[in-house]
Protein backbone atom coordinates (compact mmCIF):
# COMPACT_ATOMS: atom_id res chain seq x y z
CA UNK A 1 -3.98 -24.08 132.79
CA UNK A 2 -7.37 -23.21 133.59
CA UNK A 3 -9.51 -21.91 131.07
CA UNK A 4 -10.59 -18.43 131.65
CA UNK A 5 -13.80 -17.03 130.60
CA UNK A 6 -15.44 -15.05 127.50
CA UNK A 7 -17.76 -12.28 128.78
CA UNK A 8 -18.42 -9.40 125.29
CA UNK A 9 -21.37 -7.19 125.35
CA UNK A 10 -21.16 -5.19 121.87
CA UNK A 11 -23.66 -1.84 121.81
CA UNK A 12 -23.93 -0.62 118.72
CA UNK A 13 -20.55 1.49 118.05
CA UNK A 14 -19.18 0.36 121.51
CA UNK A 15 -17.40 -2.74 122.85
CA UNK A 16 -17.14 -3.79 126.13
CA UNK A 17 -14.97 -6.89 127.14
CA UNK A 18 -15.74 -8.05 130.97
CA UNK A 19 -13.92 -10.90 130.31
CA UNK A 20 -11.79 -13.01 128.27
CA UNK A 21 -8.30 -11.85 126.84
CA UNK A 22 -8.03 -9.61 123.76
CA UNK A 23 -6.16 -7.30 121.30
CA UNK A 24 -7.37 -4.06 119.69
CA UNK A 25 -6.64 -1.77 116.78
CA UNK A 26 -7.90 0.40 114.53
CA UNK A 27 -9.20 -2.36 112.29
CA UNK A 28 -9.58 -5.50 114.43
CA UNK A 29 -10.81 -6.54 117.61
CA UNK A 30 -9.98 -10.06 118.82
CA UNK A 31 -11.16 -11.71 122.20
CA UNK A 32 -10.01 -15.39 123.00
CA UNK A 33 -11.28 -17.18 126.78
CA UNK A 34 -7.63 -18.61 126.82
CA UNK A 35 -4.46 -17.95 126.07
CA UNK A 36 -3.50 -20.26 122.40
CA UNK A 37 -1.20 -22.52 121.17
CA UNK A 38 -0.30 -23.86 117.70
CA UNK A 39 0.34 -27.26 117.07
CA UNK A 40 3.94 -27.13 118.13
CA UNK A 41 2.79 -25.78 121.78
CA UNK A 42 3.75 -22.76 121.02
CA UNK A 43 2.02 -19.59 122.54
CA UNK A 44 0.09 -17.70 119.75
CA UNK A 45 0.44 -13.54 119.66
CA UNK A 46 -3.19 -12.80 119.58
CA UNK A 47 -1.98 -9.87 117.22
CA UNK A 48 -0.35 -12.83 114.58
CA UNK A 49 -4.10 -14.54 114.73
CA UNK A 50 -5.47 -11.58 112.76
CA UNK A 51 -3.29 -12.21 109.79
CA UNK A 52 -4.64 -15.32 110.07
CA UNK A 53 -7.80 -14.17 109.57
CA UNK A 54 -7.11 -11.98 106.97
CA UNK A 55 -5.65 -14.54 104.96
CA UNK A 56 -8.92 -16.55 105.70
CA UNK A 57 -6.75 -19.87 107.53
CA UNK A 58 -9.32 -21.26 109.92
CA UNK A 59 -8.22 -21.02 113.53
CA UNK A 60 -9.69 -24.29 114.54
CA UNK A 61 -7.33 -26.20 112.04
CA UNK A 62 -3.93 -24.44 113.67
CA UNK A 63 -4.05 -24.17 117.07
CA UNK A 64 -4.20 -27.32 119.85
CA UNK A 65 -5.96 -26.33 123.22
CA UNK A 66 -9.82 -25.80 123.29
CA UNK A 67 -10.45 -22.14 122.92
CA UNK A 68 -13.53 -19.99 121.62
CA UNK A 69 -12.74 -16.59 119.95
CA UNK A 70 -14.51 -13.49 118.85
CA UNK A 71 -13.33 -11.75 116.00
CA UNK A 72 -15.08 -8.02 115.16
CA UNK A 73 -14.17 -6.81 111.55
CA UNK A 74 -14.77 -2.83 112.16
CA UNK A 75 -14.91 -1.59 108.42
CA UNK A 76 -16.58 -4.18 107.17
CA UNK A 77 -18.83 -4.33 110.27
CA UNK A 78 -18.81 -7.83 110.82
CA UNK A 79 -18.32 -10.46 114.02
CA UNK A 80 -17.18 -13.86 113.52
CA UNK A 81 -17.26 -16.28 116.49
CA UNK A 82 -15.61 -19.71 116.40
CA UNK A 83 -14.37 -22.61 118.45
CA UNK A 84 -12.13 -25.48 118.25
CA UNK A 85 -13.11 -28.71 117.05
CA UNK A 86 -14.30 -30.06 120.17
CA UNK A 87 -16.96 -26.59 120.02
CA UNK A 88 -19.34 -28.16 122.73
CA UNK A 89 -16.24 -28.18 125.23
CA UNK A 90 -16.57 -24.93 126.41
CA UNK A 91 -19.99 -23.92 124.68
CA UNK A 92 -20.74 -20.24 123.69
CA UNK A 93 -23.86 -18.67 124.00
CA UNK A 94 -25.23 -15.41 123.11
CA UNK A 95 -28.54 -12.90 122.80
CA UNK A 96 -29.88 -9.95 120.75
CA UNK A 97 -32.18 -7.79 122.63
CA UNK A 98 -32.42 -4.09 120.61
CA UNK A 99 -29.15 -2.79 120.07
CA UNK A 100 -27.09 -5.20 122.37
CA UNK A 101 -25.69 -8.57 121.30
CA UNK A 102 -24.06 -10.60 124.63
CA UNK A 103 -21.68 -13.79 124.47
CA UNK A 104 -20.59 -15.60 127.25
CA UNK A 105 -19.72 -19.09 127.88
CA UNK A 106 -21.65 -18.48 130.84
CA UNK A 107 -25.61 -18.54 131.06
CA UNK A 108 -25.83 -16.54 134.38
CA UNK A 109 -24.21 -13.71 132.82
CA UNK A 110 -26.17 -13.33 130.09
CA UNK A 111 -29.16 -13.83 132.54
CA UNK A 112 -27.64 -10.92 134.68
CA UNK A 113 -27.15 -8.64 131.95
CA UNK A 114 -30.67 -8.13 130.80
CA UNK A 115 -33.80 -6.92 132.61
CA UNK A 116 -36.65 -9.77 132.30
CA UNK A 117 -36.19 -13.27 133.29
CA UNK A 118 -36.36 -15.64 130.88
CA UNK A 119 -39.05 -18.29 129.98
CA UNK A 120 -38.48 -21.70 129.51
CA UNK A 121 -37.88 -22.82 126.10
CA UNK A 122 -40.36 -25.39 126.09
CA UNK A 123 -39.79 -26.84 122.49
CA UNK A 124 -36.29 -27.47 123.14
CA UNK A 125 -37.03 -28.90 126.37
CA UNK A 126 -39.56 -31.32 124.27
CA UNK A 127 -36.55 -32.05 122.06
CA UNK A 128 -34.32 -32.69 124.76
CA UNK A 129 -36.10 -35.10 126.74
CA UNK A 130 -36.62 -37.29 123.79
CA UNK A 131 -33.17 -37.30 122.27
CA UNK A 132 -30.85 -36.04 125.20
CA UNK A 133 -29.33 -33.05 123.23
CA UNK A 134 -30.28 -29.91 121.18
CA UNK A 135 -28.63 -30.25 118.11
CA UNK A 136 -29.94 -26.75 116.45
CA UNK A 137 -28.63 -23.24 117.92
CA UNK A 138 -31.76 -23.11 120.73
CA UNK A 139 -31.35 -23.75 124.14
CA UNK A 140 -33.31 -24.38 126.97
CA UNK A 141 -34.44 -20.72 127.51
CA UNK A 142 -36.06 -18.64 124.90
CA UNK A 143 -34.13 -15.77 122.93
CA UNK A 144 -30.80 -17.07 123.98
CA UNK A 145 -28.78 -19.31 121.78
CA UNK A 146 -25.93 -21.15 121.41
CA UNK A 147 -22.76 -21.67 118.79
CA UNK A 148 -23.15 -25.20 117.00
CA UNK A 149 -20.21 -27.19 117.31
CA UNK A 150 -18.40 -27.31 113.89
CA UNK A 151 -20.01 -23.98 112.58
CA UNK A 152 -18.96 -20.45 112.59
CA UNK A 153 -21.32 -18.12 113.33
CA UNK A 154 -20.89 -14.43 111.03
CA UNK A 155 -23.17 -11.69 112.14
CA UNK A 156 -22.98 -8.66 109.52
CA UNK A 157 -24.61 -5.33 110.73
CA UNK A 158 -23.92 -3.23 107.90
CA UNK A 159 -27.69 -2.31 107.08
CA UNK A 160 -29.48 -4.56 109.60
CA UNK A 161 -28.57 -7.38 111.72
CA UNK A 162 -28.07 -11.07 109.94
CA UNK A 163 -26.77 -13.92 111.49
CA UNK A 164 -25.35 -17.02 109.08
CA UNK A 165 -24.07 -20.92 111.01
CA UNK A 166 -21.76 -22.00 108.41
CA UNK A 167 -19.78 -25.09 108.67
CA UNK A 168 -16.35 -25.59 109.73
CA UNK A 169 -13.87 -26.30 106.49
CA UNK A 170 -11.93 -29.02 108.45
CA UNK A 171 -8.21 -30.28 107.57
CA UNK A 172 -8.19 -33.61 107.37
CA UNK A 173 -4.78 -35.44 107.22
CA UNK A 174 -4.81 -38.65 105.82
CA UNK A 175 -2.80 -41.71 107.51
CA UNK A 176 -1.08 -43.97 105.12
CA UNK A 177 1.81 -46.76 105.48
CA UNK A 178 3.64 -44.28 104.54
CA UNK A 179 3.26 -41.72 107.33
CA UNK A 180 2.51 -43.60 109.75
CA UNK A 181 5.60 -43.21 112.27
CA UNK A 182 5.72 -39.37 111.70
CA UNK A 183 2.47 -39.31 112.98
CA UNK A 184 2.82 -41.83 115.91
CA UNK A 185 5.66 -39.68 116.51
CA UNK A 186 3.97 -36.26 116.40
CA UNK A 187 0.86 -38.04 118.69
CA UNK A 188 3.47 -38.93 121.21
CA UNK A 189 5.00 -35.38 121.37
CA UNK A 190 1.39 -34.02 121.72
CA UNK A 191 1.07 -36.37 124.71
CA UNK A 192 3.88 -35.79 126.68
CA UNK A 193 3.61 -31.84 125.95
CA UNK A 194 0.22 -31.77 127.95
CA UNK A 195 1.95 -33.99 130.80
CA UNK A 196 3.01 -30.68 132.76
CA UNK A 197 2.29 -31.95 136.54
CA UNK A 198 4.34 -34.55 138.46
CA UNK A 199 1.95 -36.93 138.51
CA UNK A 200 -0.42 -38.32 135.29
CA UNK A 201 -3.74 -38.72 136.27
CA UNK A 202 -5.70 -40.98 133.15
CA UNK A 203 -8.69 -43.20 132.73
CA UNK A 204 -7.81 -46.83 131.54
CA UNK A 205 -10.09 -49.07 129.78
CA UNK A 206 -9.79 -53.00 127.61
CA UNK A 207 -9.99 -50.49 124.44
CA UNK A 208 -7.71 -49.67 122.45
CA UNK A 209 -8.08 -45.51 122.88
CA UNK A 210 -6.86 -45.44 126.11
CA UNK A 211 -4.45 -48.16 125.97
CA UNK A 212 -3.14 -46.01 122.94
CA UNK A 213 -2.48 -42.75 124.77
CA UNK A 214 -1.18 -44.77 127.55
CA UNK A 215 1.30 -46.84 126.00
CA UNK A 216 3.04 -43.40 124.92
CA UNK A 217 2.95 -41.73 128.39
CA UNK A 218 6.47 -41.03 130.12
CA UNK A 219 6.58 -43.78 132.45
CA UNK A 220 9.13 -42.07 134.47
CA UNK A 221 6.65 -39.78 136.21
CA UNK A 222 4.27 -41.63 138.71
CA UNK A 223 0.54 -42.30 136.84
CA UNK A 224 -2.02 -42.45 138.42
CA UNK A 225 -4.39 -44.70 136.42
CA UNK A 226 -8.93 -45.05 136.97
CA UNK A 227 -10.95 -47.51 136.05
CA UNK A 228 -14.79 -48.18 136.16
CA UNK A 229 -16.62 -51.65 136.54
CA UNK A 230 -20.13 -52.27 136.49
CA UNK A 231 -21.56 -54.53 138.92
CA UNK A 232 -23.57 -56.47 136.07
CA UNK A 233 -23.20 -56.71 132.44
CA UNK A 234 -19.59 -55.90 130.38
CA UNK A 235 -16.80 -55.34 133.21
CA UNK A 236 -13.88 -54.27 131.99
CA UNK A 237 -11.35 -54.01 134.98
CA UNK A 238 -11.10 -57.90 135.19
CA UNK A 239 -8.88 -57.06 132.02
CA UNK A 240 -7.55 -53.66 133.18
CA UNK A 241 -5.79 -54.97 135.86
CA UNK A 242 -4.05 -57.89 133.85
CA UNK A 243 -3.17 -55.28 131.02
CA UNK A 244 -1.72 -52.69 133.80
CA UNK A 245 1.01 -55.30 134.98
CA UNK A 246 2.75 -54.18 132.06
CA UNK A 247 2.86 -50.58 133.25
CA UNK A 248 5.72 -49.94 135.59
CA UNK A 249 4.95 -46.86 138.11
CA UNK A 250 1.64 -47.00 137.84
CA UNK A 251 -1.21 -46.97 140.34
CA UNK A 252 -4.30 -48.49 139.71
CA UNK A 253 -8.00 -47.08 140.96
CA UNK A 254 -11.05 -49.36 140.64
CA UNK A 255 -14.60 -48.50 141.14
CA UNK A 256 -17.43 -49.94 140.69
CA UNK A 257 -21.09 -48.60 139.78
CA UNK A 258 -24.65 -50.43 140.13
């Protein structure tokens, strides 16, 4: 499925939801960019996630697919945006100008929404050149920011506006000789769950990630397997193609970059 987008302008007493999907009441107003699943793959009632919230479980720990979600607390007057683990996926930005707070995971409608072009953010532009990412909420253009991956972001505006990035309370699970199976197990059914077409399309390396996932694929559907070499230095289809005469119905792609 593709994932749909998250489009919220909130003026002060009023919300307006361009896009994304959501579910209102008196109390509550949730918007999600995608539909959700728990970890069984099975479709979340976006009605269900505010219990969740009430009974402070974090999202991010029981649901599967990449999603970002806005929840507004109305009589306590507070928004809480989050993401799934892999936040920087589908990346969330937002902006404050007077009364009006924007989120998107678009940049070109936040752009849209507001009068003035605007400039450059040339200190994060400085930061990016030298370490090829941002790692702080600033992006490239000033007075519009982004969610960090593996924080929440709270805004209260019960007597003026305050934004807080707190970090994510991740479940960790630990793997032990004795678990090990149920969790090969559960990995597998994760796998084949997401194989919904005919045909597998996956990238194939020598390591042992790829070789993991795609030693637990169903080999009854045709896969359609891609591998990169590099003219010079490491090249690891040499070993790719012995490893993938192993694989029955499988196709393999090799190209190769300078």
């Amino acid at each position: 499925m593709k994932n749909k987008n998250l489009f919220v302008i909130i003026d002060k007493n009023r919300i307006e939801i361009k896009e994304g999907l959501f579910y209102e009441n008196s109390d509550f107003c949730i918007i999600v960019n995608n539909h959700l699943y728990d970890l069984n793959y099975k479709k979340e009632n976006l009605k269900k996630l505010i219990d969740y919230y009430n009974d402070n479980i974090e999202l991010f720990n029981i649901i599967s697919n990449n999603f970002s979600a806005i929840i507004i607390d109305k009589n306590n007057k507070k928004l809480t945006c989050i993401q799934d683990l892999n936040g920087d996926t589908i990346p969330i930005y937002y902006k404050k100008e007077n009364n009006q707070l924007v989120f998107s995971n678009k940049l070109i409608n936040i752009i849209d929404n507001f009068n003035e072009k605007p400039e450059m953010n040339q200190e994060s532009i400085s930061y990016f050149m030298k370490k090829g990412y941002i790692s702080n909420k600033s992006t490239l253009l000033k007075d519009i920011y982004k969610l960090i991956p593996n924080y929440n972001l709270v805004i209260n505006f019960n007597d003026k506006y305050k934004e807080k990035h707190i970090k994510k309370k991740i479940k960790y699970v630990k793997i032990n000789k004795d678990n090990t199976d149920l969790y090969i197990n559960e990995f597998k059914k994760i796998i084949n769950n997401r194989e919904k077409n005919k045909k597998v399309y996956v990238t194939l390396s020598n390591g042992y990630d790829s070789n993991f996932i795609f030693r637990f694929l169903d080999k009854n559907k045709p896969i359609e397997a891609f591998s990169i070499g590099g003219v010079s230095g490491r090249d690891e289809t040499i070993m790719v193609q012995e490893n993938i005469k192993s694989y029955h119905n499988t196709n393999l792609n090799i190209s190769y970059v300078r």
